[in-house]
C-alpha atoms as a PDB file:
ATOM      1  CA  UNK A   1       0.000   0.000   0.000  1.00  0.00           C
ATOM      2  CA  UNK A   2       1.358   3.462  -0.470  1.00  0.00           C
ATOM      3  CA  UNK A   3       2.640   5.423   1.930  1.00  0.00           C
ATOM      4  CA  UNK A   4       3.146   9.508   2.555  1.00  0.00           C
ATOM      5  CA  UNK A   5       6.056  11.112   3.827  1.00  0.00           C
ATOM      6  CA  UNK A   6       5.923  12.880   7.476  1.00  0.00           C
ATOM      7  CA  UNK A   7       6.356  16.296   5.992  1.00  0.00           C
ATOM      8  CA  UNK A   8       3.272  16.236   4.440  1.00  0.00           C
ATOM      9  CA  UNK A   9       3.580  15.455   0.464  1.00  0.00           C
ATOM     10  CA  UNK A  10       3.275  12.304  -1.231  1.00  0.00           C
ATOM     11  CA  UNK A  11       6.070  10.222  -2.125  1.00  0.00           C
ATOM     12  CA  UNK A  12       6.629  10.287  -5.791  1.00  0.00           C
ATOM     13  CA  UNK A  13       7.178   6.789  -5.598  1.00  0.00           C
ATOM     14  CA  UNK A  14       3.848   6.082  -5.001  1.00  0.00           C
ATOM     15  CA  UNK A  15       1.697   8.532  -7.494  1.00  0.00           C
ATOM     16  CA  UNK A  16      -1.368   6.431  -6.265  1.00  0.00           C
ATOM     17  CA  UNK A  17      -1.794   6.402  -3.050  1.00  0.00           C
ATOM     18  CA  UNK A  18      -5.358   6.208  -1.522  1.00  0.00           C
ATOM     19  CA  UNK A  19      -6.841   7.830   1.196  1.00  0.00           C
ATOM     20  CA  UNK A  20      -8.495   4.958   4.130  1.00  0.00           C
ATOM     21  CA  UNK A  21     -12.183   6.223   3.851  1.00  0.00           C
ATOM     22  CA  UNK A  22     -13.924   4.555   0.245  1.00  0.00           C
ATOM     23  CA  UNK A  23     -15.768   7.074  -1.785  1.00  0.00           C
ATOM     24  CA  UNK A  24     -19.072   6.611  -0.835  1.00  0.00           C
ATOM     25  CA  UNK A  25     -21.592   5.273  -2.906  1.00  0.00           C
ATOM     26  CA  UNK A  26     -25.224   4.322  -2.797  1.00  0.00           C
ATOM     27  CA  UNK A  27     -24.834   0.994  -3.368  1.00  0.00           C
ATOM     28  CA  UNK A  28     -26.522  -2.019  -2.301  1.00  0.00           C
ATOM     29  CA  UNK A  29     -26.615  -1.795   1.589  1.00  0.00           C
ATOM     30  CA  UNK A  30     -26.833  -5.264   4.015  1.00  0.00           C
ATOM     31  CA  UNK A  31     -30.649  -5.529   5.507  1.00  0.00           C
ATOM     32  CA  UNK A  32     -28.436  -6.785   8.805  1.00  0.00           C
ATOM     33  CA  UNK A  33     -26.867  -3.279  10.113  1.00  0.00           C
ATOM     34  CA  UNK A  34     -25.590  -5.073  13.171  1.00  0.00           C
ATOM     35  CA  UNK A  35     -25.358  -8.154  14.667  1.00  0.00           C
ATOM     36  CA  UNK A  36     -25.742 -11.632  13.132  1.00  0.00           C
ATOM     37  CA  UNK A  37     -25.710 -10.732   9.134  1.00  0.00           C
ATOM     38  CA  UNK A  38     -27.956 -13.217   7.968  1.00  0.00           C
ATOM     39  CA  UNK A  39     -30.872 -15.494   9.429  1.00  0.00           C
ATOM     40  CA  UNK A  40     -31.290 -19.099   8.367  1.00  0.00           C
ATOM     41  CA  UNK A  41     -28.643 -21.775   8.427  1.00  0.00           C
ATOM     42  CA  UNK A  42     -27.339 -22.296   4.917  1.00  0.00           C
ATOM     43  CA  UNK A  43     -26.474 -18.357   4.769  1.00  0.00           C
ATOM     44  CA  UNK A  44     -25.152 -18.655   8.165  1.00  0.00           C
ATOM     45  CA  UNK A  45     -22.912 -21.569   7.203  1.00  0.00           C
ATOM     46  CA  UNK A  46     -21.797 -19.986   3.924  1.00  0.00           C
ATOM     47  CA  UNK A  47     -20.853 -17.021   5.944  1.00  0.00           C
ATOM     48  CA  UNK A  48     -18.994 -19.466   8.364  1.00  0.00           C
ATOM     49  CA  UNK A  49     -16.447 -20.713   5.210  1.00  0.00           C
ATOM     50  CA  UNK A  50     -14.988 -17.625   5.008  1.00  0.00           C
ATOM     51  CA  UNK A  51     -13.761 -16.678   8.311  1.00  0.00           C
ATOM     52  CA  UNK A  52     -10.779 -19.349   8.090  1.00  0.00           C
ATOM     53  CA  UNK A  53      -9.845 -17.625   5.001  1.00  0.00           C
ATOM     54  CA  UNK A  54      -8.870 -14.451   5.962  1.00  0.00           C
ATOM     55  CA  UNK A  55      -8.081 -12.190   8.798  1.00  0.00           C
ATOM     56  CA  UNK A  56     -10.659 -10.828  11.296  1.00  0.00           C
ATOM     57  CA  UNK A  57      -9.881  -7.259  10.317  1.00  0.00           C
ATOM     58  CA  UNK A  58     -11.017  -7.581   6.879  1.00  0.00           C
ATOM     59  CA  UNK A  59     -13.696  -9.109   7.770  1.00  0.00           C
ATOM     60  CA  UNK A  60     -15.202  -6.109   9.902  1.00  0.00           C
ATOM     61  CA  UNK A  61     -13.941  -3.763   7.194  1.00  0.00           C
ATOM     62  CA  UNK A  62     -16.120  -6.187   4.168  1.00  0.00           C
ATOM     63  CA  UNK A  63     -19.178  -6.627   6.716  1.00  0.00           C
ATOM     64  CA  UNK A  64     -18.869  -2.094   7.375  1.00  0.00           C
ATOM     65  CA  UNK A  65     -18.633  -2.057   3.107  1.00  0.00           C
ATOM     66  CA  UNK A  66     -21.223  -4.679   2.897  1.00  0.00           C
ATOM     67  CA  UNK A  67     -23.714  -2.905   5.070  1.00  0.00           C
ATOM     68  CA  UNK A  68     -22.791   0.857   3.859  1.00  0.00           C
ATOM     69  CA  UNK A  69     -23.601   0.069   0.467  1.00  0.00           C
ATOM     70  CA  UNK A  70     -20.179   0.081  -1.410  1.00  0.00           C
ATOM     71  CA  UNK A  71     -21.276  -2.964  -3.267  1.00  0.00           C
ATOM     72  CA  UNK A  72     -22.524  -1.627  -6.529  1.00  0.00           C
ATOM     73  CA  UNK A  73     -23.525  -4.980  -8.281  1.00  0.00           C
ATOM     74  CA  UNK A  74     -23.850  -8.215  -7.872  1.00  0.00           C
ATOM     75  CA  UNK A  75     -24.112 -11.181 -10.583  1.00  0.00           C
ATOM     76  CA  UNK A  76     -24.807 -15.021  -9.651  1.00  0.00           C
ATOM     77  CA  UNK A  77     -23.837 -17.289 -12.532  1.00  0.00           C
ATOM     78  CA  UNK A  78     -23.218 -21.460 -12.595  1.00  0.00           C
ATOM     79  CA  UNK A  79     -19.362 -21.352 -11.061  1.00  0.00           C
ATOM     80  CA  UNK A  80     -18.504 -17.802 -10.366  1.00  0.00           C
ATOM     81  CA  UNK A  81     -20.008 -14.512  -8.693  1.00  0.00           C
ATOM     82  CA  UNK A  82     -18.979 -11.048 -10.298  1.00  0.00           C
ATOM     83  CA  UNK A  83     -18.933  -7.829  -8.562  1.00  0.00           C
ATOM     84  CA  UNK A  84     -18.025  -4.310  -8.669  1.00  0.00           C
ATOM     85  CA  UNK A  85     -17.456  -2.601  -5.145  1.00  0.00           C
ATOM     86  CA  UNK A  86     -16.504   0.868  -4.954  1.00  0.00           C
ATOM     87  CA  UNK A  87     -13.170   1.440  -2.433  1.00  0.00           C
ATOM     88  CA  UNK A  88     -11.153   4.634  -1.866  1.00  0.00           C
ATOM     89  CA  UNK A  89     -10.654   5.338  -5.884  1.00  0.00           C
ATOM     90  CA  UNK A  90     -12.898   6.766  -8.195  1.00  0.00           C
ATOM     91  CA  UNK A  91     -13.273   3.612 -10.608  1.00  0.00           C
ATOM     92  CA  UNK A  92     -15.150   0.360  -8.862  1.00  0.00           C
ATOM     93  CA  UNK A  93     -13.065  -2.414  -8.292  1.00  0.00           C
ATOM     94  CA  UNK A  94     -13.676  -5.537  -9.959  1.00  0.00           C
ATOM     95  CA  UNK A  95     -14.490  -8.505  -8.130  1.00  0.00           C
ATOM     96  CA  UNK A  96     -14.563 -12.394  -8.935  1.00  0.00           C
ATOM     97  CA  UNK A  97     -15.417 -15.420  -6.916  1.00  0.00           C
ATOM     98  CA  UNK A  98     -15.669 -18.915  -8.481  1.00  0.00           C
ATOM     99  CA  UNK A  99     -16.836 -22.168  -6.129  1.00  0.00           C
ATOM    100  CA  UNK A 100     -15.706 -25.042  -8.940  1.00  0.00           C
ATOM    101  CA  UNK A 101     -19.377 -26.226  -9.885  1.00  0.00           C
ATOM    102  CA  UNK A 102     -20.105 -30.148  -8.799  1.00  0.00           C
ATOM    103  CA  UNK A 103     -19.682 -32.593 -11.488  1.00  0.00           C
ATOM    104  CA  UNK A 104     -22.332 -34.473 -13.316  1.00  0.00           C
ATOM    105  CA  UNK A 105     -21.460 -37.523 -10.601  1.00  0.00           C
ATOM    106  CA  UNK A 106     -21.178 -35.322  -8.345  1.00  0.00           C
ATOM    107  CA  UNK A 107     -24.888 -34.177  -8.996  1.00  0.00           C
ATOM    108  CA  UNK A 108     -26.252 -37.844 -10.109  1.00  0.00           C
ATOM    109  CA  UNK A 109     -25.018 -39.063  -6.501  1.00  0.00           C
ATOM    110  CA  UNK A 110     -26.578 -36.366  -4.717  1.00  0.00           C
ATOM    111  CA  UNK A 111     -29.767 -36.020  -7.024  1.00  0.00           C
ATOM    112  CA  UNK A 112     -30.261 -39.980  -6.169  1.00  0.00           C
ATOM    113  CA  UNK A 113     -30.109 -39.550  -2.653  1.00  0.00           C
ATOM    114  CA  UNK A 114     -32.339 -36.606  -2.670  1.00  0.00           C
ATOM    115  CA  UNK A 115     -35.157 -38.365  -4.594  1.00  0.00           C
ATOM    116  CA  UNK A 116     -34.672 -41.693  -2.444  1.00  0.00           C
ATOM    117  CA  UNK A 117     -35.959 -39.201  -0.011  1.00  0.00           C
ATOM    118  CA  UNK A 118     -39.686 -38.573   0.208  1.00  0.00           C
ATOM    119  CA  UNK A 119     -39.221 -35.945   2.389  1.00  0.00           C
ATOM    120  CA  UNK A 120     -36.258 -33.675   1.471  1.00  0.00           C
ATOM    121  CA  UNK A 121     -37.653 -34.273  -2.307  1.00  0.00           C
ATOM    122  CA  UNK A 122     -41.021 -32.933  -1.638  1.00  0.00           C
ATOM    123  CA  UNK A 123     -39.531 -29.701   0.265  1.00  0.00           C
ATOM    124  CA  UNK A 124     -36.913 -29.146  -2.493  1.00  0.00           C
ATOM    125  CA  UNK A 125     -40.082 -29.312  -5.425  1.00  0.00           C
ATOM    126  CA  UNK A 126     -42.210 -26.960  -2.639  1.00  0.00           C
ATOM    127  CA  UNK A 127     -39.225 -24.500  -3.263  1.00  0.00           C
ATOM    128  CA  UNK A 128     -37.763 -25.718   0.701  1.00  0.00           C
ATOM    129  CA  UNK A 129     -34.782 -26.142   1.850  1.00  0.00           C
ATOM    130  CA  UNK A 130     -34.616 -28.628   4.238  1.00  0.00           C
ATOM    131  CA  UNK A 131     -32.700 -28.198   7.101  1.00  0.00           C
ATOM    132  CA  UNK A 132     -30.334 -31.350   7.523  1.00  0.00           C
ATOM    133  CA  UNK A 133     -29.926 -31.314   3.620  1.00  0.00           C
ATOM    134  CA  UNK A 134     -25.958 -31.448   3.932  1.00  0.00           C
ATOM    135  CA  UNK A 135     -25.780 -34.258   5.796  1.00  0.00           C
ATOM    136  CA  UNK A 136     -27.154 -35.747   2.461  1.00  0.00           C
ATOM    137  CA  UNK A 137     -24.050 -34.202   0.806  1.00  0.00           C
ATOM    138  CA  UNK A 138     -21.593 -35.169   3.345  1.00  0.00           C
ATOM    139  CA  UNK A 139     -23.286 -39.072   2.825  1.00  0.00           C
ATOM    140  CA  UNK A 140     -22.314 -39.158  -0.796  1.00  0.00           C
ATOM    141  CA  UNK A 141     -18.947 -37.588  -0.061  1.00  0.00           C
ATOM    142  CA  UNK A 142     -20.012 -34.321  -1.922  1.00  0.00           C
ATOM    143  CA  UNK A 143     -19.600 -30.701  -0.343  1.00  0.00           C
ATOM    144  CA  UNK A 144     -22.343 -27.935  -0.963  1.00  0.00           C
ATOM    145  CA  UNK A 145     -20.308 -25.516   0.725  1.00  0.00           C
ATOM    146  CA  UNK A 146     -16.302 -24.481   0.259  1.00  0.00           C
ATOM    147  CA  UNK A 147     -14.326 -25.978   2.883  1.00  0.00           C
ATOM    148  CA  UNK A 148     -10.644 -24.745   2.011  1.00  0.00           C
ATOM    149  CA  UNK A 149      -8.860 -22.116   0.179  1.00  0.00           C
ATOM    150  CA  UNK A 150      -8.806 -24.728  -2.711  1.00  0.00           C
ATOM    151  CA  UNK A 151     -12.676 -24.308  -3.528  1.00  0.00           C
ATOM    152  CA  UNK A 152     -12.862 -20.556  -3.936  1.00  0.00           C
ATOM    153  CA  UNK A 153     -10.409 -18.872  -6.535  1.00  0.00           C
ATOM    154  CA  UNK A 154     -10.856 -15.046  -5.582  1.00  0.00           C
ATOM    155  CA  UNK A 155      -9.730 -12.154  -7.725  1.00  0.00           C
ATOM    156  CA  UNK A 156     -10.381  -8.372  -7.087  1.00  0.00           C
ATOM    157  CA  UNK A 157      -8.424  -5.467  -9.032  1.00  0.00           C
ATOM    158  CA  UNK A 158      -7.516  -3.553  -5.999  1.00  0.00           C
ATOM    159  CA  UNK A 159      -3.912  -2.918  -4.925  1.00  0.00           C
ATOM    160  CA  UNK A 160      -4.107  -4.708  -1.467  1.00  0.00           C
ATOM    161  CA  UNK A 161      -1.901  -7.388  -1.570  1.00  0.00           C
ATOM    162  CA  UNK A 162      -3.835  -9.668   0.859  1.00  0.00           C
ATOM    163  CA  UNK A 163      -6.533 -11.872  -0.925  1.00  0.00           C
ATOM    164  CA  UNK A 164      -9.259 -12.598   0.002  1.00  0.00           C
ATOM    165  CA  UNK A 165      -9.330  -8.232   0.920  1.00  0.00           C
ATOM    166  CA  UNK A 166     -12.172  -6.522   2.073  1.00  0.00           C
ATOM    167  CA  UNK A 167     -13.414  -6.109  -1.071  1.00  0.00           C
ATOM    168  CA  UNK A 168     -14.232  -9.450  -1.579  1.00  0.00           C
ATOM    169  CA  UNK A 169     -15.626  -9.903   1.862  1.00  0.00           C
ATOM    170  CA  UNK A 170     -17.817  -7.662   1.261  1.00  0.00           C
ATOM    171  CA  UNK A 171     -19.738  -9.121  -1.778  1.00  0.00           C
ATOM    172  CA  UNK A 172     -19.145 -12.297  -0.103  1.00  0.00           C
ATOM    173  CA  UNK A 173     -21.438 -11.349   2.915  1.00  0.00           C
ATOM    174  CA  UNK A 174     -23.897 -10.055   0.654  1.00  0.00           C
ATOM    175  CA  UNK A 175     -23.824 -13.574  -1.139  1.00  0.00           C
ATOM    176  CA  UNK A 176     -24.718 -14.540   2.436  1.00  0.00           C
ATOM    177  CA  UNK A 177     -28.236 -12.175   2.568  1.00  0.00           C
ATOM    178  CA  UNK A 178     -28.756 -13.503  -0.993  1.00  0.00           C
ATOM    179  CA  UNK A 179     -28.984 -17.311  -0.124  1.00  0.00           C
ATOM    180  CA  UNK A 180     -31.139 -16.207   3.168  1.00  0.00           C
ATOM    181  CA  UNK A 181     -33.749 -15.634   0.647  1.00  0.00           C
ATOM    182  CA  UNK A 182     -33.045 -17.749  -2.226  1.00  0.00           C
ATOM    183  CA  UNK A 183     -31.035 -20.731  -0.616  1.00  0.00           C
ATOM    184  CA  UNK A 184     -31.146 -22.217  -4.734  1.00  0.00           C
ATOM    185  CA  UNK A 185     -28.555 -19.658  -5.267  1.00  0.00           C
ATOM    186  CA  UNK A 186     -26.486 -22.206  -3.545  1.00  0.00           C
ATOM    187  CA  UNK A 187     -27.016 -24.743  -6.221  1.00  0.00           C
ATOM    188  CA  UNK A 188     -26.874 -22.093  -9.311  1.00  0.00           C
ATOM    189  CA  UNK A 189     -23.413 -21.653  -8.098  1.00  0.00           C
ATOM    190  CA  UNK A 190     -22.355 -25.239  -7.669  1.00  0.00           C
ATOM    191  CA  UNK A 191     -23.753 -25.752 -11.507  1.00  0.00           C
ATOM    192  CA  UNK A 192     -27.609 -26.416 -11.257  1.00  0.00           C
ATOM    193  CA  UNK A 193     -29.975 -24.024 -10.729  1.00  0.00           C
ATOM    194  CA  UNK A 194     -33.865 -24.875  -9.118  1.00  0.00           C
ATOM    195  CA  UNK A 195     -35.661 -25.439 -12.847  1.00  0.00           C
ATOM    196  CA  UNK A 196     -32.887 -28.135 -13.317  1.00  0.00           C
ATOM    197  CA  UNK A 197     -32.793 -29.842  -9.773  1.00  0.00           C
ATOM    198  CA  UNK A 198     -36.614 -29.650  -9.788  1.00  0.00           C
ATOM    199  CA  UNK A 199     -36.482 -31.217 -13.098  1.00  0.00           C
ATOM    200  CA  UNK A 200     -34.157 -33.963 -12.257  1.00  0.00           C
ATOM    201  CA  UNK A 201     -36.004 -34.912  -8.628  1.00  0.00           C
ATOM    202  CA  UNK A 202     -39.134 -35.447 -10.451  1.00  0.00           C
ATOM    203  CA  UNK A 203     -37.941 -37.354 -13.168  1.00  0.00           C
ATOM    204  CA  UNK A 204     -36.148 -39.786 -10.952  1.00  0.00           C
ATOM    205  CA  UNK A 205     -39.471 -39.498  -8.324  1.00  0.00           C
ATOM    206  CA  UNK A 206     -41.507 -40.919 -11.595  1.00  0.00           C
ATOM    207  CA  UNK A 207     -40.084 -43.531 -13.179  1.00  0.00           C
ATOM    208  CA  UNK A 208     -36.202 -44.180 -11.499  1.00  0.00           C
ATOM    209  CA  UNK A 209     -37.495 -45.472  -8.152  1.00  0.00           C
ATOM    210  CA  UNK A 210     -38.122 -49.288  -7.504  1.00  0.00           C
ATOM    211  CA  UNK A 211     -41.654 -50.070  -7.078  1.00  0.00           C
ATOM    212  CA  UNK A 212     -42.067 -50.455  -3.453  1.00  0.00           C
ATOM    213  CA  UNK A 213     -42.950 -54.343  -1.918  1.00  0.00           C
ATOM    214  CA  UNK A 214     -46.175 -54.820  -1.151  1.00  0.00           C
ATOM    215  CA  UNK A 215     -47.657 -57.890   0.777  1.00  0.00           C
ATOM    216  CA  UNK A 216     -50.388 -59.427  -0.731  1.00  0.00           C
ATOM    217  CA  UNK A 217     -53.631 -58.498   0.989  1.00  0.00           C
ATOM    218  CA  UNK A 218     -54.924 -61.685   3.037  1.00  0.00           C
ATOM    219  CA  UNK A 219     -58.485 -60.470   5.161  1.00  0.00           C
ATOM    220  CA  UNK A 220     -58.009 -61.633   8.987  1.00  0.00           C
ATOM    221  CA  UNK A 221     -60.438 -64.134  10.312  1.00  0.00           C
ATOM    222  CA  UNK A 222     -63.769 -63.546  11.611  1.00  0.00           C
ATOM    223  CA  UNK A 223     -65.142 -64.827  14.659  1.00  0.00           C
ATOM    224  CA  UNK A 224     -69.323 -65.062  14.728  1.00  0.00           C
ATOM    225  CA  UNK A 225     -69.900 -62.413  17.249  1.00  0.00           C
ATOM    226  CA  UNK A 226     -73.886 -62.056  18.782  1.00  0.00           C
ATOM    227  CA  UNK A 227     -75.458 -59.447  17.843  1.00  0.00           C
ATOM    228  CA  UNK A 228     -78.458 -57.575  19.749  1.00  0.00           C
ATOM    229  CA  UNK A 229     -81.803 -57.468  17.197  1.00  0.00           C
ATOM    230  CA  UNK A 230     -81.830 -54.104  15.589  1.00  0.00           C
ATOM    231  CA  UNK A 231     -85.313 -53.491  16.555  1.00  0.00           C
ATOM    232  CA  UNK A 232     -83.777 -53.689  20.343  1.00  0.00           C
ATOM    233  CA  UNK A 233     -80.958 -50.727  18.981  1.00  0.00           C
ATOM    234  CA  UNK A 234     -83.257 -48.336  17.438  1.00  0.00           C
ATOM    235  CA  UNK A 235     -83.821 -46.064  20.212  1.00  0.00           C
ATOM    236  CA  UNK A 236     -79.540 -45.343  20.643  1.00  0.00           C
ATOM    237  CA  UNK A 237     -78.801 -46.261  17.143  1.00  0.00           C
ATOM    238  CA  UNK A 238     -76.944 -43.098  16.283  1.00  0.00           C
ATOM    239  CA  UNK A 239     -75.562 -42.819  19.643  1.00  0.00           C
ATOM    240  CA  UNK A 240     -72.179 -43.479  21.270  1.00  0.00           C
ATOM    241  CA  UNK A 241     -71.492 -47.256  22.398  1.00  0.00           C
ATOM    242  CA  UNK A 242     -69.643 -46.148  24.903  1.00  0.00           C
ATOM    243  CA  UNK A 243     -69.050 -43.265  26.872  1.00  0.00           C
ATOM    244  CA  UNK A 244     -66.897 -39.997  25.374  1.00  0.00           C
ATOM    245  CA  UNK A 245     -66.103 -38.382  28.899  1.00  0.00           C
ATOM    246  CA  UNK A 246     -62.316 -39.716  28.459  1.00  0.00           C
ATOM    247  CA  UNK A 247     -62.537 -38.646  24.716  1.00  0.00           C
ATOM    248  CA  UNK A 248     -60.244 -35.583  23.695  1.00  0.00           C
ATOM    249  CA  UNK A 249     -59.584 -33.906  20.221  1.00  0.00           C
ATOM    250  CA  UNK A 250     -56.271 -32.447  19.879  1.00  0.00           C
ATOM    251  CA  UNK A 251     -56.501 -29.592  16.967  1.00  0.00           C
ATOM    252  CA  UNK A 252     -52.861 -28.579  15.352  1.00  0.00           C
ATOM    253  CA  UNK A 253     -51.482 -27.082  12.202  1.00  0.00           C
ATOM    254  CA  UNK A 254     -49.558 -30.112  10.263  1.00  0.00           C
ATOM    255  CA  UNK A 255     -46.307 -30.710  10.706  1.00  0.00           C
ATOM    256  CA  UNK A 256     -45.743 -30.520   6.784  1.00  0.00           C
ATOM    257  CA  UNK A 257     -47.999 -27.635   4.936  1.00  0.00           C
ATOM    258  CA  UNK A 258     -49.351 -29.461   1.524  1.00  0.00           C
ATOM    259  CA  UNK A 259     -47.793 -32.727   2.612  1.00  0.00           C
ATOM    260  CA  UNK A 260     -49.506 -35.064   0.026  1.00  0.00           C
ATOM    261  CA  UNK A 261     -48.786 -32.705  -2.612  1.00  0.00           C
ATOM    262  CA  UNK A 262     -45.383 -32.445  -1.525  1.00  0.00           C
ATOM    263  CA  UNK A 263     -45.004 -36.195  -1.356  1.00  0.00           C
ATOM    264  CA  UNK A 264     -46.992 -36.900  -4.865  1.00  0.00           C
ATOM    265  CA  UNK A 265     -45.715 -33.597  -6.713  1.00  0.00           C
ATOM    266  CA  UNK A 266     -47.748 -31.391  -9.478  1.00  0.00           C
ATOM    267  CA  UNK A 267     -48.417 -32.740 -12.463  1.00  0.00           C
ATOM    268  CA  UNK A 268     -46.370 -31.737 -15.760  1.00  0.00           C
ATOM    269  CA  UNK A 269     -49.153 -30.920 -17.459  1.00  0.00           C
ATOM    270  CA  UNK A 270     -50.495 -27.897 -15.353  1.00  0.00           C
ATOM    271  CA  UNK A 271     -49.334 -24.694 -14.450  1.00  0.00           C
ATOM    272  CA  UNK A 272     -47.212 -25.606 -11.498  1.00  0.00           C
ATOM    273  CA  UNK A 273     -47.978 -21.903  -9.977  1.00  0.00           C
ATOM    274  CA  UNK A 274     -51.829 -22.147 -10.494  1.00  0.00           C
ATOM    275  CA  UNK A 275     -52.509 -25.327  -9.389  1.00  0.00           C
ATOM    276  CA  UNK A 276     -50.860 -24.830  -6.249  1.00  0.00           C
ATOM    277  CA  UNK A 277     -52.612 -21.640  -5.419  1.00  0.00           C
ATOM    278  CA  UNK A 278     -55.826 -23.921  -5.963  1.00  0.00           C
ATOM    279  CA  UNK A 279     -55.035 -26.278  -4.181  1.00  0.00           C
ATOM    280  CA  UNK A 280     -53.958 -23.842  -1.096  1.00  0.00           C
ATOM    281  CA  UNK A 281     -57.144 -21.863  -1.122  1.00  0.00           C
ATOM    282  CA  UNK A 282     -58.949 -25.181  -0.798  1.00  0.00           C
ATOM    283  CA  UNK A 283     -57.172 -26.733   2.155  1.00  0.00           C
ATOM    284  CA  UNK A 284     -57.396 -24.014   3.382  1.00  0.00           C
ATOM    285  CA  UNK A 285     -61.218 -23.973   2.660  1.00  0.00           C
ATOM    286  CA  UNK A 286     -61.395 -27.413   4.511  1.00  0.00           C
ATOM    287  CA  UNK A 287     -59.531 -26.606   7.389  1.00  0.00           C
ATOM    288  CA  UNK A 288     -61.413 -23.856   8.372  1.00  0.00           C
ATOM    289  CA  UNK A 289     -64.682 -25.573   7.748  1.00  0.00           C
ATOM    290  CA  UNK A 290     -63.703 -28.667   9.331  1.00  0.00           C
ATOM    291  CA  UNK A 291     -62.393 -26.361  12.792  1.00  0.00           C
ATOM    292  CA  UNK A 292     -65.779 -24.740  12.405  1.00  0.00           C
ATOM    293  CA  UNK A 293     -67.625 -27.894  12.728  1.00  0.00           C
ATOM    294  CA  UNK A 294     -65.520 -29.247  15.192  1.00  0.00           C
ATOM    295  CA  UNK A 295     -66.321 -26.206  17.828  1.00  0.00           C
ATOM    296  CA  UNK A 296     -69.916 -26.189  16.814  1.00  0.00           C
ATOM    297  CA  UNK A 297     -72.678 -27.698  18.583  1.00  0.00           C
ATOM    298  CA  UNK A 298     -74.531 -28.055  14.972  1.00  0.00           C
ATOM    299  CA  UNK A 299     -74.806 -30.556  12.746  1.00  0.00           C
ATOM    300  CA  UNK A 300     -72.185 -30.581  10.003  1.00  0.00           C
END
């Protein structure tokens, strides 16, 4: 970095020296002004990856950039993130990070063991990202997030010799507030984006799954039981055999919204947008029906 003489004047040496405070911009500015930067685990854990990469000083100086806005722009493609972050000069930096996209084993192993999955495929076609999906990763022996210096190649054109700088901290913690709210960024920059692991989980959903084995269906046995005359019933027919007093009804939201649509999937042959917003409107129909019969002392 350049450096200026006591007396006052610059050092011809260095004709380009910068001032410390960046030019300030009105950039995009971090929704997180202080504390934790981002909110859900995947962003947090991105986040995480780049702390044993650098220095804690350029970290606070890319999280002060990141949240004052001195990240002008901010492009996602398959393998590499582009950036241009305005510092103490006039002219933007430039800034580069690739994450070496997965390979097409890579994908095919992980893309199995989603789909073998009922679960984490039906949250991943709901647009969900479940929670424990690494550990389906770290099973196939495949990483979703860099884990050494090896899996991110960084490049910025400022003069600061350290790398990663604050520059690229800074549009690396904003990478951070993107996944928080599209955690399929994640998988655009490994090398497939949502259309294509969508695509790929329901194709193997349809047809690449072993039908599963079924036991033939044998009826249990019957014993002759007596029966009272149903002349002798009609007066309690349509009453309880037995008393309710120990009966309780326990009334909760699911555990999984849309869980048999989850677990069957929509249909290629419909609007995948419209049908769900149907289908939505008339759970949601029955559900509040079915509560309001529940709590009613009339008839359904």
């Amino acid at each position: 970095m350049a450096r200026r003489r006591r007396s006052g004047y610059y050092n011809s040496y260095w004709p380009h020296y910068e001032p410390s405070r960046p030019v300030a911009v009105d950039g995009i500015k971090a929704q997180s002004q202080r504390g934790k930067f981002v909110k859900n685990w995947w962003a947090d854990r991105w986040i995480k990856a780049l702390k044993p990469l650098m220095g804690s000083a350029r970290l606070g100086r890319g999280r002060r950039y990141a949240r004052g806005g001195q990240v002008l722009e901010i492009n996602i493609q398959p393998g590499a993130v582009t950036a241009r972050v305005q510092g103490s000069r006039r002219a933007p930096y430039k800034v580069r990070i690739e994450l070496q996209p997965l390979s097409n084993a890579q994908w095919d192993k992980v893309l199995n063991a989603l789909a073998g999955q009922a679960i984490f495929a039906a949250q991943l076609l709901n647009g969900e990202m479940p929670d424990d999906i690494e550990q389906v990763f770290d099973a196939v022996r495949v990483s979703l997030f860099p884990t050494s210096r090896n899996d991110l190649v960084t490049q910025c054109s400022c003069p600061d010799w350290a790398n990663p700088c604050k520059h690229i901290a800074a549009v690396y913690y904003l990478l951070g507030e993107r996944f928080d709210a599209d955690p399929f960024l994640l998988f655009t920059l490994r090398g497939r984006d949502q259309e294509a692991v969508s695509a790929a989980l329901r194709e193997r959903r349809a047809g690449g799954l072993p039908e599963p084995e079924v036991a033939p269906y044998v009826p249990d046995a019957v014993e002759a039981v007596e029966a009272p005359a149903l002349e002798d019933c009609l007066g309690h027919y349509w009453g309880a055999r037995e008393t309710l007093e120990g009966f309780t009804v326990r009334i909760a939201e699911p555990a999984v919204e849309l869980a048999l649509l989850k677990r069957v999937g929509i249909p290629d042959f419909v609007d995948a947008g419209t049908f769900r917003a149907q289908l939505e409107r008339v759970y949601a129909g029955v559900t509040e029906r079915a509560v309001a019969v529940a709590f009613s002392d009339r008839d359904a």
